[in-house]
N, C-alpha and C. Protein backbone atom coordinates (compact mmCIF):
# COMPACT_ATOMS: atom_id res chain seq x y z
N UNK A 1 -32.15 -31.42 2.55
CA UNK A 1 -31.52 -30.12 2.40
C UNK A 1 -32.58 -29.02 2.32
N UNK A 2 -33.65 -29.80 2.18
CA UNK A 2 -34.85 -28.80 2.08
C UNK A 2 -35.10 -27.70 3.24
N UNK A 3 -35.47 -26.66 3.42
CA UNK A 3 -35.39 -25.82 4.17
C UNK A 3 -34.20 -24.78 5.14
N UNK A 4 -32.28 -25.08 4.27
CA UNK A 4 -31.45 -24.83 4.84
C UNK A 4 -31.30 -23.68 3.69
N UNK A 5 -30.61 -22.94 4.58
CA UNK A 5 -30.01 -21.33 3.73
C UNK A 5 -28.59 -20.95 3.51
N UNK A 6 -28.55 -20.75 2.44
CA UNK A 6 -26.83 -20.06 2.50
C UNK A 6 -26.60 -19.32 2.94
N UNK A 7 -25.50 -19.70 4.05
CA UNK A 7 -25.15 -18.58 5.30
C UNK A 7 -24.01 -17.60 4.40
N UNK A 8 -24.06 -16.65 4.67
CA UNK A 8 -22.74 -15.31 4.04
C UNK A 8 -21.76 -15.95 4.25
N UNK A 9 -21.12 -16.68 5.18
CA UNK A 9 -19.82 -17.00 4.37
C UNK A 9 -19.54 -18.13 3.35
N UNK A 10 -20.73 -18.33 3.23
CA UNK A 10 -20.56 -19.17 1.59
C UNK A 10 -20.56 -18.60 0.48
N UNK A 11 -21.49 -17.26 0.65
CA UNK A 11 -21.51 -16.62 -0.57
C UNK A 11 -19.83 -15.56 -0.42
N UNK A 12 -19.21 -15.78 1.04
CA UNK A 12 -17.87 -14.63 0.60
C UNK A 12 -16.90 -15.92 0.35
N UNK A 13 -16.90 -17.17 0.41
CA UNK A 13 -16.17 -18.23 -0.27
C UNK A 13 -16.27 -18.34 -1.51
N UNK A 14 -17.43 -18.46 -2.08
CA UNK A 14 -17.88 -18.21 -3.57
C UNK A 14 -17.30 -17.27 -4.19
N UNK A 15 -17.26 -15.82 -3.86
CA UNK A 15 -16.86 -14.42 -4.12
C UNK A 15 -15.39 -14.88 -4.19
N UNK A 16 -14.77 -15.60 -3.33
CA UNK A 16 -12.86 -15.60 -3.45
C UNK A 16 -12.45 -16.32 -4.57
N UNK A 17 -13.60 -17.58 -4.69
CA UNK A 17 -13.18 -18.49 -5.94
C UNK A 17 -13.47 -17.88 -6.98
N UNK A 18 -14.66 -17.09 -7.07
CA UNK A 18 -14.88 -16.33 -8.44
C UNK A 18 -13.29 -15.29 -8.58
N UNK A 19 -12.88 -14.39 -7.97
CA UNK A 19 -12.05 -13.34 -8.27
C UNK A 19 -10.96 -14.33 -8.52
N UNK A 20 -10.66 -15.57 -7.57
CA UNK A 20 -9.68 -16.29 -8.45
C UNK A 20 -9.43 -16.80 -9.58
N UNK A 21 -10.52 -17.35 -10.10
CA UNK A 21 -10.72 -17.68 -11.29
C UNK A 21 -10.31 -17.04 -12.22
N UNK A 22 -11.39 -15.97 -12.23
CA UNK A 22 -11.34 -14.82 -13.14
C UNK A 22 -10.23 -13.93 -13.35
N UNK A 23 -9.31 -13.93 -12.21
CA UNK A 23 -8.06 -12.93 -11.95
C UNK A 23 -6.83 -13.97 -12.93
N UNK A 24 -7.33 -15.57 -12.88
CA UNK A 24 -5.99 -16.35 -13.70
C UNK A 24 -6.69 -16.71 -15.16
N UNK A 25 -8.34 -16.96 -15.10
CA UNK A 25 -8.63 -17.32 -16.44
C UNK A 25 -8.68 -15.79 -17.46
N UNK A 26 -9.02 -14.79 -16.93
CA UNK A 26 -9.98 -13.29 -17.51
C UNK A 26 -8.68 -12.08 -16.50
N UNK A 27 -7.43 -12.09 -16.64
CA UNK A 27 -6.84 -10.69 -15.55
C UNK A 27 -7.04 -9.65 -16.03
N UNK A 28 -7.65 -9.23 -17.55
CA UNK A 28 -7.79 -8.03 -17.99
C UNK A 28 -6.57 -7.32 -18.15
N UNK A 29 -6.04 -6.87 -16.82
CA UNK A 29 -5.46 -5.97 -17.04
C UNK A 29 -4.88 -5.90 -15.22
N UNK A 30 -3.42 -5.74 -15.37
CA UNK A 30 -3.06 -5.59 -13.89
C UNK A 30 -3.02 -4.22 -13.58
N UNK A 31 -3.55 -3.56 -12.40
CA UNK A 31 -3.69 -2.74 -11.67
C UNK A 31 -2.85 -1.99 -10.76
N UNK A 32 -2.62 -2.87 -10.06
CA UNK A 32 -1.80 -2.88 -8.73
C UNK A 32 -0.56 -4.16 -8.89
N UNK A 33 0.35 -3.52 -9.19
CA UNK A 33 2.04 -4.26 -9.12
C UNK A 33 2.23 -4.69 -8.33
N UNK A 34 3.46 -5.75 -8.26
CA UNK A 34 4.51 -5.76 -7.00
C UNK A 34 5.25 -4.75 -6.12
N UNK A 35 5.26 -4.75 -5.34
CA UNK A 35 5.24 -4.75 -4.28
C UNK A 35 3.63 -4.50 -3.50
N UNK A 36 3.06 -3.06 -4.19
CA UNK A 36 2.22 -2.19 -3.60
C UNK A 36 0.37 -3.07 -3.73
N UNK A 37 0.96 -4.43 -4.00
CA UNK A 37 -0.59 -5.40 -4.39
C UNK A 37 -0.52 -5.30 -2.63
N UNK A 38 0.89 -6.15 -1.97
CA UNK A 38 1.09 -6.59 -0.36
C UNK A 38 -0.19 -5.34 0.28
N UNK A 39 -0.24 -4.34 -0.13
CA UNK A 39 -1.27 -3.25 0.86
C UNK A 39 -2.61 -4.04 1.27
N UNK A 40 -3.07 -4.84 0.17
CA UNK A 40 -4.01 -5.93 0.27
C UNK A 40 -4.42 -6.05 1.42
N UNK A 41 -2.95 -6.31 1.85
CA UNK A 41 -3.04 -7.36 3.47
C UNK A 41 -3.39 -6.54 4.75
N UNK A 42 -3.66 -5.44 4.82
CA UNK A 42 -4.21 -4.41 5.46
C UNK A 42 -5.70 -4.64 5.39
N UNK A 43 -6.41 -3.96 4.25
CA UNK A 43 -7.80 -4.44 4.64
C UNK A 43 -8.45 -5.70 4.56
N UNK A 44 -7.71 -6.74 4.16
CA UNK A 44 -8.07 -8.08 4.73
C UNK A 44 -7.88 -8.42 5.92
N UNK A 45 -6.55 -7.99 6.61
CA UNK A 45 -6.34 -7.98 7.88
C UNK A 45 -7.97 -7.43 8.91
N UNK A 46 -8.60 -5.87 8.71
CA UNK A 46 -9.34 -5.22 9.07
C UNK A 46 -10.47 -5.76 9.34
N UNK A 47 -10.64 -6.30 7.84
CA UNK A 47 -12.21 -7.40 7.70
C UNK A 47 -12.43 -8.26 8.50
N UNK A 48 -10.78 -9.24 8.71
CA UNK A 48 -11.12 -10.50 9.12
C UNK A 48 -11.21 -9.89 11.29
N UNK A 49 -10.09 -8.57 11.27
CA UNK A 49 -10.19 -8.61 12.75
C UNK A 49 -11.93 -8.08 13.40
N UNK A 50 -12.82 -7.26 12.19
CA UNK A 50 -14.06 -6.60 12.30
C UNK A 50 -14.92 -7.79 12.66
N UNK A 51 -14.28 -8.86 12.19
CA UNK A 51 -15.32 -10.05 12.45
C UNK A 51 -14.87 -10.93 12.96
N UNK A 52 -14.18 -10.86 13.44
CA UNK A 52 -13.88 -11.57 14.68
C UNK A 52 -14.65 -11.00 16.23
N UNK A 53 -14.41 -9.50 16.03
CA UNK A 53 -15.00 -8.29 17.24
C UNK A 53 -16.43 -8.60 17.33
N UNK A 54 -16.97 -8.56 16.06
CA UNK A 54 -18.33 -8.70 16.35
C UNK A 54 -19.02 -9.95 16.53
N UNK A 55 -18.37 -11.14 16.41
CA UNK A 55 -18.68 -12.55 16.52
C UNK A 55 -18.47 -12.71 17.87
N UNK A 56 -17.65 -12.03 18.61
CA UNK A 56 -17.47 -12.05 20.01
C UNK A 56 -18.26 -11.14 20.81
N UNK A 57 -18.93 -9.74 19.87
CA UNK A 57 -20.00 -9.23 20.84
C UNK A 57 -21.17 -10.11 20.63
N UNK A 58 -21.20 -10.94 19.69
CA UNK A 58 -22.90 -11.70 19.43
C UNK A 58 -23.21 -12.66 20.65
N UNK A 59 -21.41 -13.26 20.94
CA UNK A 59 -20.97 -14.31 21.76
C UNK A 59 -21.42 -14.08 23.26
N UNK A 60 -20.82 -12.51 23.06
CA UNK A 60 -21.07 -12.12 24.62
C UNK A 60 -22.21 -11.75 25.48
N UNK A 61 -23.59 -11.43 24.03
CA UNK A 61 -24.31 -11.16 24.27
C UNK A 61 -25.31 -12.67 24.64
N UNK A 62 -24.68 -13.59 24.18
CA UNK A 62 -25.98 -14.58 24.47
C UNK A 62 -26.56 -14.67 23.43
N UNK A 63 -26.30 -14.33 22.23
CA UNK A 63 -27.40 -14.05 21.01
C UNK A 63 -26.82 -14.76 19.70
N UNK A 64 -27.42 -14.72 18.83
CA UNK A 64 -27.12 -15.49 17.63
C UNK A 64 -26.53 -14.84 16.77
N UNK A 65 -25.39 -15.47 15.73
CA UNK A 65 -24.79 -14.82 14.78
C UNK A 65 -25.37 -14.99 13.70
N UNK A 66 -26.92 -16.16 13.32
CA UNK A 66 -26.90 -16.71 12.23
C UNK A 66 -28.34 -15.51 11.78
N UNK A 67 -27.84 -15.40 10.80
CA UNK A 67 -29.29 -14.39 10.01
C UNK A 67 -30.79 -15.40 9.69
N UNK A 68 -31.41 -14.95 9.98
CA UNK A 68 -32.86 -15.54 9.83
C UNK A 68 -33.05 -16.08 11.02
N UNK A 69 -32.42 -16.21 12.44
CA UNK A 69 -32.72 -16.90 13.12
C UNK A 69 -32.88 -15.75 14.09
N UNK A 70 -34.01 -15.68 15.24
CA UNK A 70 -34.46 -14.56 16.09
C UNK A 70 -32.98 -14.34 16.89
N UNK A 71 -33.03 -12.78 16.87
CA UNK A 71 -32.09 -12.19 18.12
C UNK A 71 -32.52 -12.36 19.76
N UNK A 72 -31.90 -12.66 20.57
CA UNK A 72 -32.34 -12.53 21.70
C UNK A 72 -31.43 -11.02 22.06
N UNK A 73 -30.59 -10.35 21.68
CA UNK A 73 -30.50 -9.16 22.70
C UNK A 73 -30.20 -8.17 21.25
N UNK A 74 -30.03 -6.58 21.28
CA UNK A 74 -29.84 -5.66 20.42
C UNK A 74 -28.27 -5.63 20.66
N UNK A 75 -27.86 -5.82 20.10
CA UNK A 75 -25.84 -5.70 20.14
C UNK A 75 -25.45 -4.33 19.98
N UNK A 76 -25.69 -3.39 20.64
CA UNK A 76 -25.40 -1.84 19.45
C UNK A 76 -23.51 -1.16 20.09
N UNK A 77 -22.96 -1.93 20.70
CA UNK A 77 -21.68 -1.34 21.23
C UNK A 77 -20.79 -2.39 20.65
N UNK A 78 -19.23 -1.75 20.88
CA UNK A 78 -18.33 -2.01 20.25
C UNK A 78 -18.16 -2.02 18.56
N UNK A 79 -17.85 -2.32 18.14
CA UNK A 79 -18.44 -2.78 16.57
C UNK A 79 -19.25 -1.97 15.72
N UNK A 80 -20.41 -2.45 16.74
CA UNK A 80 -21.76 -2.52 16.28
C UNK A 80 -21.82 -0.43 16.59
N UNK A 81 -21.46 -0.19 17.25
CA UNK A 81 -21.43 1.38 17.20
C UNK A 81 -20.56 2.32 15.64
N UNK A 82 -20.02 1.56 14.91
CA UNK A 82 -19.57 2.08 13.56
C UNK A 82 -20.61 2.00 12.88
N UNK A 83 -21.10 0.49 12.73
CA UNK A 83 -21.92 -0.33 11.95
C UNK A 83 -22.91 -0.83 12.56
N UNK A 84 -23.93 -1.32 11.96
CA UNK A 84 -24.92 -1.88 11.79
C UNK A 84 -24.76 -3.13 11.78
N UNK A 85 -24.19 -3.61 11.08
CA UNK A 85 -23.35 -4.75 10.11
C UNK A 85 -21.91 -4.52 9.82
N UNK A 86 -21.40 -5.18 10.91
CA UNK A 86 -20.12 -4.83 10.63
C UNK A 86 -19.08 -6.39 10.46
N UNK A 87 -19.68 -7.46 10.52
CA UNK A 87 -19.44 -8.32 9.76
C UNK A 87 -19.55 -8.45 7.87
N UNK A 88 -20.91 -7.73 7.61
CA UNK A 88 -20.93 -7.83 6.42
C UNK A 88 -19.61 -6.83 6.00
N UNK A 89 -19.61 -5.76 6.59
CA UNK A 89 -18.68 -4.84 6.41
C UNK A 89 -17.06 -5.50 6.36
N UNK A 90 -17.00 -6.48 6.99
CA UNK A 90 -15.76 -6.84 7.32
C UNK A 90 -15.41 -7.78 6.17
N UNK A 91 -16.73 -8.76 5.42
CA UNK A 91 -16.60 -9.52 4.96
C UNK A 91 -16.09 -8.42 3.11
N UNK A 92 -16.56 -7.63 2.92
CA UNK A 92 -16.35 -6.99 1.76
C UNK A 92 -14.88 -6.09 1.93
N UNK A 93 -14.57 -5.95 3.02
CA UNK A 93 -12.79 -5.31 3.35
C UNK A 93 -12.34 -6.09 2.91
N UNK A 94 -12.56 -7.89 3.58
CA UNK A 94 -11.40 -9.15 3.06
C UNK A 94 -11.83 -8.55 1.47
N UNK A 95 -12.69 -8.97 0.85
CA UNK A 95 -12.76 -9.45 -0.94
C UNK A 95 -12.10 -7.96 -1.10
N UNK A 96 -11.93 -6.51 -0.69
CA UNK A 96 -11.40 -5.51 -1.46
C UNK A 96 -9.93 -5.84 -1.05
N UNK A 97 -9.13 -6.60 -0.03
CA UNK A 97 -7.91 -6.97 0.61
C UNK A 97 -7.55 -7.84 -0.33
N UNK A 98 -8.48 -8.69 -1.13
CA UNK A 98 -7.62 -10.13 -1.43
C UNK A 98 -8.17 -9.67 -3.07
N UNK A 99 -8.93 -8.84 -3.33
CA UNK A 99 -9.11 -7.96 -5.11
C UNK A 99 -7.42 -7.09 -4.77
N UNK A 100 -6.95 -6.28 -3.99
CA UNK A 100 -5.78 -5.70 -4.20
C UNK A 100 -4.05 -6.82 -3.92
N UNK A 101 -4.48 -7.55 -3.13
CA UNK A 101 -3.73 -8.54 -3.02
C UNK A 101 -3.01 -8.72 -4.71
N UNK A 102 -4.59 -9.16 -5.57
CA UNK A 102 -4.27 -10.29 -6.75
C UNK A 102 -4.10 -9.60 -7.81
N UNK A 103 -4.35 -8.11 -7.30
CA UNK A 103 -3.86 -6.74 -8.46
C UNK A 103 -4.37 -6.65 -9.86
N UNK A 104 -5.33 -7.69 -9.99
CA UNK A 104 -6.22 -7.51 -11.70
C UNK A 104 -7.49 -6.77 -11.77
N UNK A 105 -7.58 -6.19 -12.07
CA UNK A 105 -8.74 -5.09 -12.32
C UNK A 105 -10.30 -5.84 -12.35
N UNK A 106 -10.12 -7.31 -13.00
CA UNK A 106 -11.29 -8.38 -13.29
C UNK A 106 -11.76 -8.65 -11.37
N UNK A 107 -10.50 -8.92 -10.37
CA UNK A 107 -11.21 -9.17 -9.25
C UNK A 107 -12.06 -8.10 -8.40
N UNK A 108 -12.18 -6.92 -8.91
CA UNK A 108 -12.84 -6.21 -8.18
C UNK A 108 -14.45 -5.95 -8.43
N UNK A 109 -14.20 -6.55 -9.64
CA UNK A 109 -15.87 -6.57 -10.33
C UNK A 109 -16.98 -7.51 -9.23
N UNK A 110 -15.96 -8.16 -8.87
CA UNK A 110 -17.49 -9.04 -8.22
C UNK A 110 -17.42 -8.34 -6.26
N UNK A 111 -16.75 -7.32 -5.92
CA UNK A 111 -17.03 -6.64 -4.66
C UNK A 111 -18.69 -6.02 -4.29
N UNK A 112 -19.14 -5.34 -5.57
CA UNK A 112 -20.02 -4.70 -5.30
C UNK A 112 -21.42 -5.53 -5.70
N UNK A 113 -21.21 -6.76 -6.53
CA UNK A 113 -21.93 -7.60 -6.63
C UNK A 113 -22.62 -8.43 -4.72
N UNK A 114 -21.67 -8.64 -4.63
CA UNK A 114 -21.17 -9.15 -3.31
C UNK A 114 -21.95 -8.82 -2.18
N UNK A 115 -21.63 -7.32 -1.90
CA UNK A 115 -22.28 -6.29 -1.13
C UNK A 115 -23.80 -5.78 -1.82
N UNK A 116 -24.54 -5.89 -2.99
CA UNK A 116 -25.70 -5.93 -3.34
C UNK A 116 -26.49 -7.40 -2.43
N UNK A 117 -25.41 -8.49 -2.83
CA UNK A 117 -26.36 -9.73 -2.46
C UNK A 117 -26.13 -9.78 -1.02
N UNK A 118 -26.19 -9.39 -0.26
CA UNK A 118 -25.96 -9.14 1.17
C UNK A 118 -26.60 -8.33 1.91
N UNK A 119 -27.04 -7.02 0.76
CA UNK A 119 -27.73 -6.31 1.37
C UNK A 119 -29.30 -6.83 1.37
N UNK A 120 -29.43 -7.46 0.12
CA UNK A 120 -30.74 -7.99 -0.41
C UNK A 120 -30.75 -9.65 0.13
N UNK A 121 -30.30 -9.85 -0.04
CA UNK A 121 -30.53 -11.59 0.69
C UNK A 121 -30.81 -11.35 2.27
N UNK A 122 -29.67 -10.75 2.76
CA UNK A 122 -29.44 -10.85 4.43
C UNK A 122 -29.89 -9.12 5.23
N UNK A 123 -29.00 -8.31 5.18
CA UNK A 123 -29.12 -6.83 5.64
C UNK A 123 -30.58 -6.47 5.73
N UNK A 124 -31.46 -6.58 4.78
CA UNK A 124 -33.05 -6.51 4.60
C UNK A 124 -33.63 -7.34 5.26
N UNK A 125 -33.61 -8.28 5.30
CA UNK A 125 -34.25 -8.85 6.04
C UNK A 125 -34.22 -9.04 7.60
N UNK A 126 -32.92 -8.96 7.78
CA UNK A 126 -32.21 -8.79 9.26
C UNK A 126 -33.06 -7.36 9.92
N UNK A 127 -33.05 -6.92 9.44
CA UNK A 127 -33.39 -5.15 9.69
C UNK A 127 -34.72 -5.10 10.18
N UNK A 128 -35.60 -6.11 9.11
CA UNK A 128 -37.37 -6.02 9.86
C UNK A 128 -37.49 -7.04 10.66
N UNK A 129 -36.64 -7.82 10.72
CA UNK A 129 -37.02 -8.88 11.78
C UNK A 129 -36.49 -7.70 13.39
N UNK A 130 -35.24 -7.54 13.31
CA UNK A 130 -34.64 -6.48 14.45
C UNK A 130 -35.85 -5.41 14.51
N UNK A 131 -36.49 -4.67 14.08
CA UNK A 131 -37.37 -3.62 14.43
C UNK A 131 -38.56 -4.39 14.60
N UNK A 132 -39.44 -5.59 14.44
CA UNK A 132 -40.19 -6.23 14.58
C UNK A 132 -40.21 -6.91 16.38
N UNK A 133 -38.45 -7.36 16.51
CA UNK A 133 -38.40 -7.72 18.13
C UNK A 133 -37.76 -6.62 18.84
N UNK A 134 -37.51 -5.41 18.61
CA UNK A 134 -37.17 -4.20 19.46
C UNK A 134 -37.58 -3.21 19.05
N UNK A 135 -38.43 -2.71 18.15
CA UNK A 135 -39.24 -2.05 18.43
C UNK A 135 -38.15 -0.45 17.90
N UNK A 136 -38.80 0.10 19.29
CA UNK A 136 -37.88 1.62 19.83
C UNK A 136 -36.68 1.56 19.86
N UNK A 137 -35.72 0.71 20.76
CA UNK A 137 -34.99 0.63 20.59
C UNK A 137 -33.87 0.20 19.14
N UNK A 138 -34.47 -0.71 18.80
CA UNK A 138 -34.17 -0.65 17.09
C UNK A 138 -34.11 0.44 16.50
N UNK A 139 -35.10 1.05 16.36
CA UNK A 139 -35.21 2.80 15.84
C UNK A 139 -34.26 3.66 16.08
N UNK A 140 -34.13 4.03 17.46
CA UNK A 140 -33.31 4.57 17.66
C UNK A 140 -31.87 4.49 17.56
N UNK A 141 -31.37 3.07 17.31
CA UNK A 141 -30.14 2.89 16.99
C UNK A 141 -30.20 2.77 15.45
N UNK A 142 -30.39 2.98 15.09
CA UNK A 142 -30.85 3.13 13.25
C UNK A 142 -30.82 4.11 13.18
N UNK A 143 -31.00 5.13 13.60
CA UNK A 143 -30.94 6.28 13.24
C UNK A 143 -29.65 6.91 13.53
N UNK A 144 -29.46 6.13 14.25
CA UNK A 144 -27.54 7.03 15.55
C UNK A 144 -26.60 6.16 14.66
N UNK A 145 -26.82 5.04 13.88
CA UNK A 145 -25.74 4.45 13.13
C UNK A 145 -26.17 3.86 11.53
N UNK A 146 -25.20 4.57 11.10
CA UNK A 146 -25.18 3.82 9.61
C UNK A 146 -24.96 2.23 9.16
N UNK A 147 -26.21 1.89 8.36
CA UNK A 147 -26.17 0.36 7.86
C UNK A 147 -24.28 -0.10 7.95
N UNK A 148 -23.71 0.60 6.44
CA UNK A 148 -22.79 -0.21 6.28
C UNK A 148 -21.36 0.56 7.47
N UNK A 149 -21.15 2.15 7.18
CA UNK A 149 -20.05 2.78 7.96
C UNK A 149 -20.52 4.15 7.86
């Protein structure tokens, strides 16, 4: 096992079991009622279709989806023209979709946790490896688009 990494969607699997947990062991306090929790299903919907879009521009490009592993092309359209990262982006819509879903105030605590360890585990590092193999072009799309939106 030596030398393998936790890919992001382990840590946004982790993130669902934690808010579950915590939302039935710790609910604090409910937030969001019945009916108006269902809105949930909107930006989970968003997340999961954001990453689907961009798993299919990585696809289309010939290039890799997995972080730490070299890009072969710069992806900067479709998607990637909102974002930077618009998987990570997509992946923190689901956890704010399925925190309003479960309507306890306790599941939203671990969103921004979430999106810290993402930016610092993966986003950072992704970023100098990308300006390390493109250079100019990297630059310049860094500058024309925002990391998260």
């Amino acid at each position: 096992m030596e030398g393998k990494k936790v890919l992001p969607p382990t840590y946004l699997w982790i993130s669902i079991a934690i808010m579950l947990i915590l939302n039935f062991l710790l609910p604090l306090t409910k937030i969001i009622p019945w009916p108006w929790n269902l809105l949930g299903i909107f930006p989970l919907a968003c997340g999961i279709a954001l990453n689907l879009f961009a798993d299919n521009a990585f696809r289309t490009a010939k290039t890799t989806v997995k972080p730490f592993e070299e890009s072969t092309a710069l992806v900067t359209s479709g998607v990637f023209r909102i974002s930077r990262h618009p998987m990570y982006l997509g992946f923190v819509l689901s956890l704010i979709g399925i925190a309003v879903l479960l309507g306890s105030l306790v599941s939203f605590f671990v969103i921004p946790v979430f999106a810290v360890l993402m930016d610092r585990v993966f986003i950072q590092v992704e970023e100098r490896m990308l300006e390390a193999k493109f250079d100019q072009a990297w630059l310049y799309y860094k500058a024309k688009v925002r990391r998260w939106i």
